[in-house]
N, C-alpha and C. Protein backbone atom coordinates (compact mmCIF):
# COMPACT_ATOMS: atom_id res chain seq x y z
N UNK A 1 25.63 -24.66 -23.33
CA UNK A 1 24.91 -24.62 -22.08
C UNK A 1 25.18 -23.28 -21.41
N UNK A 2 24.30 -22.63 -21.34
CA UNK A 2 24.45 -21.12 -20.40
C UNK A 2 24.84 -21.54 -18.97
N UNK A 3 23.85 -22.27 -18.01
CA UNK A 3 23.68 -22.71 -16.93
C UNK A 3 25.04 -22.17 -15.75
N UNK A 4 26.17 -22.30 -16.51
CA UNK A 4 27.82 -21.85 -15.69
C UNK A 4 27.45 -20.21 -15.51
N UNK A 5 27.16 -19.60 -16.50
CA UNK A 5 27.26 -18.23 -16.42
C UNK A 5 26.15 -18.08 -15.49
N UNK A 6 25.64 -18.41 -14.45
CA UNK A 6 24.61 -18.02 -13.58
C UNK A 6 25.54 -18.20 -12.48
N UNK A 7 26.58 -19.25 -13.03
CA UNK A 7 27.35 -19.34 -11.29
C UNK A 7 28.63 -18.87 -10.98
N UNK A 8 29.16 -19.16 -9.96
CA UNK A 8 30.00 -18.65 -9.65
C UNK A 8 31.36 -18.32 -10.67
N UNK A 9 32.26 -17.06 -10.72
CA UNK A 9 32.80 -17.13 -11.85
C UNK A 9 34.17 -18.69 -11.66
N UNK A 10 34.75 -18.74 -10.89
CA UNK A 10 35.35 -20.07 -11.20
C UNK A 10 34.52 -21.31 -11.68
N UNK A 11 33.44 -21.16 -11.29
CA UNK A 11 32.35 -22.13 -12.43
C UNK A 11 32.38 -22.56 -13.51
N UNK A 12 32.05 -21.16 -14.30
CA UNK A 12 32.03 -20.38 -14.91
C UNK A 12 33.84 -20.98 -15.67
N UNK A 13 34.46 -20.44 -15.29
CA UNK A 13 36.06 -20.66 -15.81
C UNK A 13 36.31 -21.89 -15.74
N UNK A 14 36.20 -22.75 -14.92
CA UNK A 14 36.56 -23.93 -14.91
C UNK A 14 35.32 -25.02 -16.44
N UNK A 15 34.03 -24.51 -16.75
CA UNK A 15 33.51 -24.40 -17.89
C UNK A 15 34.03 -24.46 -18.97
N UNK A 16 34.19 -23.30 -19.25
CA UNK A 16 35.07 -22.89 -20.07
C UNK A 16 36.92 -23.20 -20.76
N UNK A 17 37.21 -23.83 -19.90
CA UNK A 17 38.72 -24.31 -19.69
C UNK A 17 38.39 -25.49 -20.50
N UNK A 18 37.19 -26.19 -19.88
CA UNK A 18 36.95 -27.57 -20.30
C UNK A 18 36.61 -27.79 -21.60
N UNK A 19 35.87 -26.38 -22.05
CA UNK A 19 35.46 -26.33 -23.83
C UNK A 19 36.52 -26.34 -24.21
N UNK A 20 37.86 -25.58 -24.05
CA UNK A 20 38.65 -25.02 -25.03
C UNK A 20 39.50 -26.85 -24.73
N UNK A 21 39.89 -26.95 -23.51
CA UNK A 21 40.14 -28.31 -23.43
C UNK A 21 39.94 -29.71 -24.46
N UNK A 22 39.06 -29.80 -24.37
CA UNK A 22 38.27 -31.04 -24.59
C UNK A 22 37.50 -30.64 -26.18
N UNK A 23 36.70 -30.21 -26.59
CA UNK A 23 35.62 -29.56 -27.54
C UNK A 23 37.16 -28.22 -28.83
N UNK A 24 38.16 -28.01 -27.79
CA UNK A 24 38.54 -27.03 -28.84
C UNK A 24 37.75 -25.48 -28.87
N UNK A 25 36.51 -25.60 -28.52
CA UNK A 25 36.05 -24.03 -28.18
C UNK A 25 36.34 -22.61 -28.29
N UNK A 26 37.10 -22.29 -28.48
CA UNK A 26 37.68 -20.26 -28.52
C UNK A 26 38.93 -20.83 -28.40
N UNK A 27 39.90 -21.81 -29.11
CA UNK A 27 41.52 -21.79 -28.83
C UNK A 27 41.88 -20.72 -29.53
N UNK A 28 41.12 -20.24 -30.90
CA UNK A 28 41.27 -18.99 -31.55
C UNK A 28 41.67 -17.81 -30.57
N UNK A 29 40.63 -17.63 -29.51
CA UNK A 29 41.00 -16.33 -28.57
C UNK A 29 42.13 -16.36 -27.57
N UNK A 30 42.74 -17.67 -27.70
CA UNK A 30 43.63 -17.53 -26.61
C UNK A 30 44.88 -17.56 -27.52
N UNK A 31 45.69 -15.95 -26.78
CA UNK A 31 47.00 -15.76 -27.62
C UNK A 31 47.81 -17.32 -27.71
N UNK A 32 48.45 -17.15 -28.52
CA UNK A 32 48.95 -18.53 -28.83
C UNK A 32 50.29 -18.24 -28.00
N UNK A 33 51.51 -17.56 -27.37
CA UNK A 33 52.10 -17.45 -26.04
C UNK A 33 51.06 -18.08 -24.98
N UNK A 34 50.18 -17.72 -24.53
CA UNK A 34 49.59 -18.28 -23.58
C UNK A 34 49.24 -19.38 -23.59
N UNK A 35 48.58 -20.04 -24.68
CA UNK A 35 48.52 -21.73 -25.11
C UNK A 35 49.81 -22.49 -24.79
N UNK A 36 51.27 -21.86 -25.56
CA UNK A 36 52.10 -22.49 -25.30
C UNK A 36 52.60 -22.67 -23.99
N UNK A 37 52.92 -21.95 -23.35
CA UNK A 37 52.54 -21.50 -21.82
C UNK A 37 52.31 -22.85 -20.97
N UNK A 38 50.62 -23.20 -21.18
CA UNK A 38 50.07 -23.53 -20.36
C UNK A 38 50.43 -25.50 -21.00
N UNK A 39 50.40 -25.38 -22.27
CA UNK A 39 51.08 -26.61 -22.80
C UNK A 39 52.49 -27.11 -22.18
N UNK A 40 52.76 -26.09 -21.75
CA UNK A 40 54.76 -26.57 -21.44
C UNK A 40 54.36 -26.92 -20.35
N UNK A 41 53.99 -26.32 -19.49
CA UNK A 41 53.31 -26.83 -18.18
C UNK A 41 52.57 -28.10 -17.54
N UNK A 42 51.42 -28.35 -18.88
CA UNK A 42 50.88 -29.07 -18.63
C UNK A 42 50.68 -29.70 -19.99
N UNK A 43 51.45 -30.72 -20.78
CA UNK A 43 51.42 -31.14 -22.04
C UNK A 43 50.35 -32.56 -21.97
N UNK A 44 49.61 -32.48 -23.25
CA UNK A 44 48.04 -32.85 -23.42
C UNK A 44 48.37 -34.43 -23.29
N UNK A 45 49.55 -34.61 -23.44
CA UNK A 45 50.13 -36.14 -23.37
C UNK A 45 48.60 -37.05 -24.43
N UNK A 46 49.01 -36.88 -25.49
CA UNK A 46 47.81 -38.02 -26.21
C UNK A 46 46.60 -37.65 -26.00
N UNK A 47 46.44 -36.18 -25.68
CA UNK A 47 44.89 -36.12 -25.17
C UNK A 47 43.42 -36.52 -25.92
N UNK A 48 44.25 -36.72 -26.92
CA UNK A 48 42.73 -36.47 -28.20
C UNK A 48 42.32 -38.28 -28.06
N UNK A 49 43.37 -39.21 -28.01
CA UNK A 49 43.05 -40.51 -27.93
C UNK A 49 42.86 -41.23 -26.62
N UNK A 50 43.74 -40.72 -25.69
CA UNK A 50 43.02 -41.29 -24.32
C UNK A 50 41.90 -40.55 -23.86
N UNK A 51 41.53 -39.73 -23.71
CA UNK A 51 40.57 -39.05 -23.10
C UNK A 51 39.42 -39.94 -23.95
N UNK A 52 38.91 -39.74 -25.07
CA UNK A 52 37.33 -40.75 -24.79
C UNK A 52 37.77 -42.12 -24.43
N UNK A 53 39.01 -42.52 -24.70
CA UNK A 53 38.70 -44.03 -23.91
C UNK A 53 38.79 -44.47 -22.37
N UNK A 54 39.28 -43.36 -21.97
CA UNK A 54 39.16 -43.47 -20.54
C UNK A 54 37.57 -42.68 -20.29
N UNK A 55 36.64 -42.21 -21.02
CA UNK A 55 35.19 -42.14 -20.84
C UNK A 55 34.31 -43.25 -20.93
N UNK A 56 34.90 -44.31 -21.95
CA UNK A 56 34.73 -45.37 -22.31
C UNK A 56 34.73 -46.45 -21.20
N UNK A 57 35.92 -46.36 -20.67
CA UNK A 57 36.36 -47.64 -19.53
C UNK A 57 35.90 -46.87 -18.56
N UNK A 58 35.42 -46.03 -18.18
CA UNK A 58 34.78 -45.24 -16.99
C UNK A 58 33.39 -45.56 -16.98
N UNK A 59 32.78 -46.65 -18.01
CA UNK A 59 31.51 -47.26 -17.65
C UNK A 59 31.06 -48.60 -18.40
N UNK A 60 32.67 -49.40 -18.97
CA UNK A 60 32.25 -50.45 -19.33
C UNK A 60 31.38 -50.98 -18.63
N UNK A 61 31.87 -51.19 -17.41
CA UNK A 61 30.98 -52.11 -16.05
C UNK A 61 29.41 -51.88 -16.91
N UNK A 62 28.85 -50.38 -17.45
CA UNK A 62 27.60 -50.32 -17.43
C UNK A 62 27.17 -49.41 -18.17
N UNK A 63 27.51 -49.93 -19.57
CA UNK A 63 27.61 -48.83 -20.95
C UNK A 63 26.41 -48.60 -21.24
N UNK A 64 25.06 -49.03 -20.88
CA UNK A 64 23.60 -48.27 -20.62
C UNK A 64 23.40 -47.07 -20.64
N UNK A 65 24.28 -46.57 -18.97
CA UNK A 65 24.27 -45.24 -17.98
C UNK A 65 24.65 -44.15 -19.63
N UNK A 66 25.65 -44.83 -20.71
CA UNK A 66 25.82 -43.42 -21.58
C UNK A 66 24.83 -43.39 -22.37
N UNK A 67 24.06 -43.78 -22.99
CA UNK A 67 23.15 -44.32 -24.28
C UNK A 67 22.95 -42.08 -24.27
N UNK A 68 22.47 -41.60 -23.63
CA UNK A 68 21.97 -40.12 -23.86
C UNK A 68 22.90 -39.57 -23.43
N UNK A 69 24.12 -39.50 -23.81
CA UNK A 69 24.78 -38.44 -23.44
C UNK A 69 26.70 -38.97 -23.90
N UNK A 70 27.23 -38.28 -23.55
CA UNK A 70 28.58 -37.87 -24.57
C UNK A 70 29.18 -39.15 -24.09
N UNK A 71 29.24 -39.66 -22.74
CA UNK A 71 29.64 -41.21 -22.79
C UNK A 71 29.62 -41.97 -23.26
N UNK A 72 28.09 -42.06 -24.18
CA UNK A 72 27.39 -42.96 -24.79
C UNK A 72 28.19 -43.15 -26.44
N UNK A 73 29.13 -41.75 -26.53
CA UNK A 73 29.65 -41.94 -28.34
C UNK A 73 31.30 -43.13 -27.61
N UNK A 74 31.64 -42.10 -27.05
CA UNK A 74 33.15 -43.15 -26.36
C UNK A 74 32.94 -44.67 -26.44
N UNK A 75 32.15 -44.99 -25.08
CA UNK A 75 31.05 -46.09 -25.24
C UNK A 75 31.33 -47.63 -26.57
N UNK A 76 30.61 -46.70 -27.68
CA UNK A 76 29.91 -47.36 -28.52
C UNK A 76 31.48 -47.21 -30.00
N UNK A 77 32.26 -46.21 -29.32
CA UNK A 77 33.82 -46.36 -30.17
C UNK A 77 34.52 -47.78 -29.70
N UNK A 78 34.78 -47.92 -28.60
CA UNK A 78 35.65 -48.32 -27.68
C UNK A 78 35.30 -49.77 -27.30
N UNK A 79 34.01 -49.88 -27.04
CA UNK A 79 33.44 -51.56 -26.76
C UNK A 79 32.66 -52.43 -27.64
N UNK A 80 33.56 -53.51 -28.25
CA UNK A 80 33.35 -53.98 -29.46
C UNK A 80 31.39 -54.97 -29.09
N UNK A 81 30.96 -54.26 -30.00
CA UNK A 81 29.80 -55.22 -30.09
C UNK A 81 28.57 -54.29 -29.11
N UNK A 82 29.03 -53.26 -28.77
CA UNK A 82 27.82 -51.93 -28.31
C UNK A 82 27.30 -51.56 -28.92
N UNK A 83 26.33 -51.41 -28.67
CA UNK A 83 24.95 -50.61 -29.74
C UNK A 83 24.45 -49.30 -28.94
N UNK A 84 24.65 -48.04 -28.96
CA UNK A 84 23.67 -47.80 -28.33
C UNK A 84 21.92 -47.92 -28.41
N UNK A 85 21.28 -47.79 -27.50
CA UNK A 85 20.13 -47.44 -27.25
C UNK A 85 19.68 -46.38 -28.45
N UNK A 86 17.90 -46.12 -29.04
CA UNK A 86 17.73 -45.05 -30.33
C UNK A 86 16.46 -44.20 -29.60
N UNK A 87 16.97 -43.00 -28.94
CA UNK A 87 16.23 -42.75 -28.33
C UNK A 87 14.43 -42.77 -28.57
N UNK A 88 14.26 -42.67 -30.66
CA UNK A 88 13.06 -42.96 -31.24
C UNK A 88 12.43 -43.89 -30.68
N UNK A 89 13.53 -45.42 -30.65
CA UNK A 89 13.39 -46.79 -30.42
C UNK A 89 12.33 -46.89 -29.14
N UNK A 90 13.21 -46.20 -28.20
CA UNK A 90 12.49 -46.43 -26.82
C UNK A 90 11.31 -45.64 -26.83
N UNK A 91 11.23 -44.44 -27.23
CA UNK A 91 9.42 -43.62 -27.05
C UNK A 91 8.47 -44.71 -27.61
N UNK A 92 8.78 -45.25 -29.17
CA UNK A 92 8.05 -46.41 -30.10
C UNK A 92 7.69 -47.40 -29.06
N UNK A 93 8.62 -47.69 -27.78
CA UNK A 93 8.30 -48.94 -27.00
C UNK A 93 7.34 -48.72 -25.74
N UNK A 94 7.33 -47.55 -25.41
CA UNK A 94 6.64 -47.27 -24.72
C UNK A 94 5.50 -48.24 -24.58
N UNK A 95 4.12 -48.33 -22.97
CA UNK A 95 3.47 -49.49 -23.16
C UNK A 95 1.96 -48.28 -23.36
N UNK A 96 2.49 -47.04 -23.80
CA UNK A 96 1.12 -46.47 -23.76
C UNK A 96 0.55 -46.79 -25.56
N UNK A 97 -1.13 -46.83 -25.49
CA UNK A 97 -1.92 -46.63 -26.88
C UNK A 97 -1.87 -45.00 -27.52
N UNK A 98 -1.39 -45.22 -28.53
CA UNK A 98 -1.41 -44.22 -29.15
C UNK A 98 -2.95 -43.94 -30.17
């Protein structure tokens, strides 16, 4: 997504933090002193396994809201007997004549 680089640069950085975060993104470019660094500081504590399930329980109430979007994989890991939504599925249902 470009969209950050139009805004403000802490935007912008805070963006970016979240790729290398979350996604893994450019950990390549960041000296590995500085990784460790910011790890001692702030250690990922389990990050790779709680983080989608707390995306997960952040919408059991209403596992719909993810069907299009990155909630929707957590979602459909995490809550036994979820399906998502196929986005094909729904255009096919549409009530217009083709």
């Amino acid at each position: 997504m470009e969209i950050p680089k139009y805004k403000r640069p802490e935007i912008e950085l805070v963006y970016e933090g979240v790729n290398v975060d979350v996604l893994g993104m450019g950990f390549q470019e960041i000296p590995d002193s500085a990784r460790e660094e910011v790890l001692a500081a702030f250690p990922r504590l389990n990050f790779k396994k709680t983080m989608p399930r707390t995306f997960a329980e952040a919408i059991f109430h209403k596992p719909q809201t993810g069907w299009a979007n990155t909630m929707g994989d957590a979602v459909e890991r995490y809550l036994p007997g979820y399906v998502r939504p196929n986005f094909c599925d729904i255009i096919a249902g549409t009530p217009f004549r083709d």
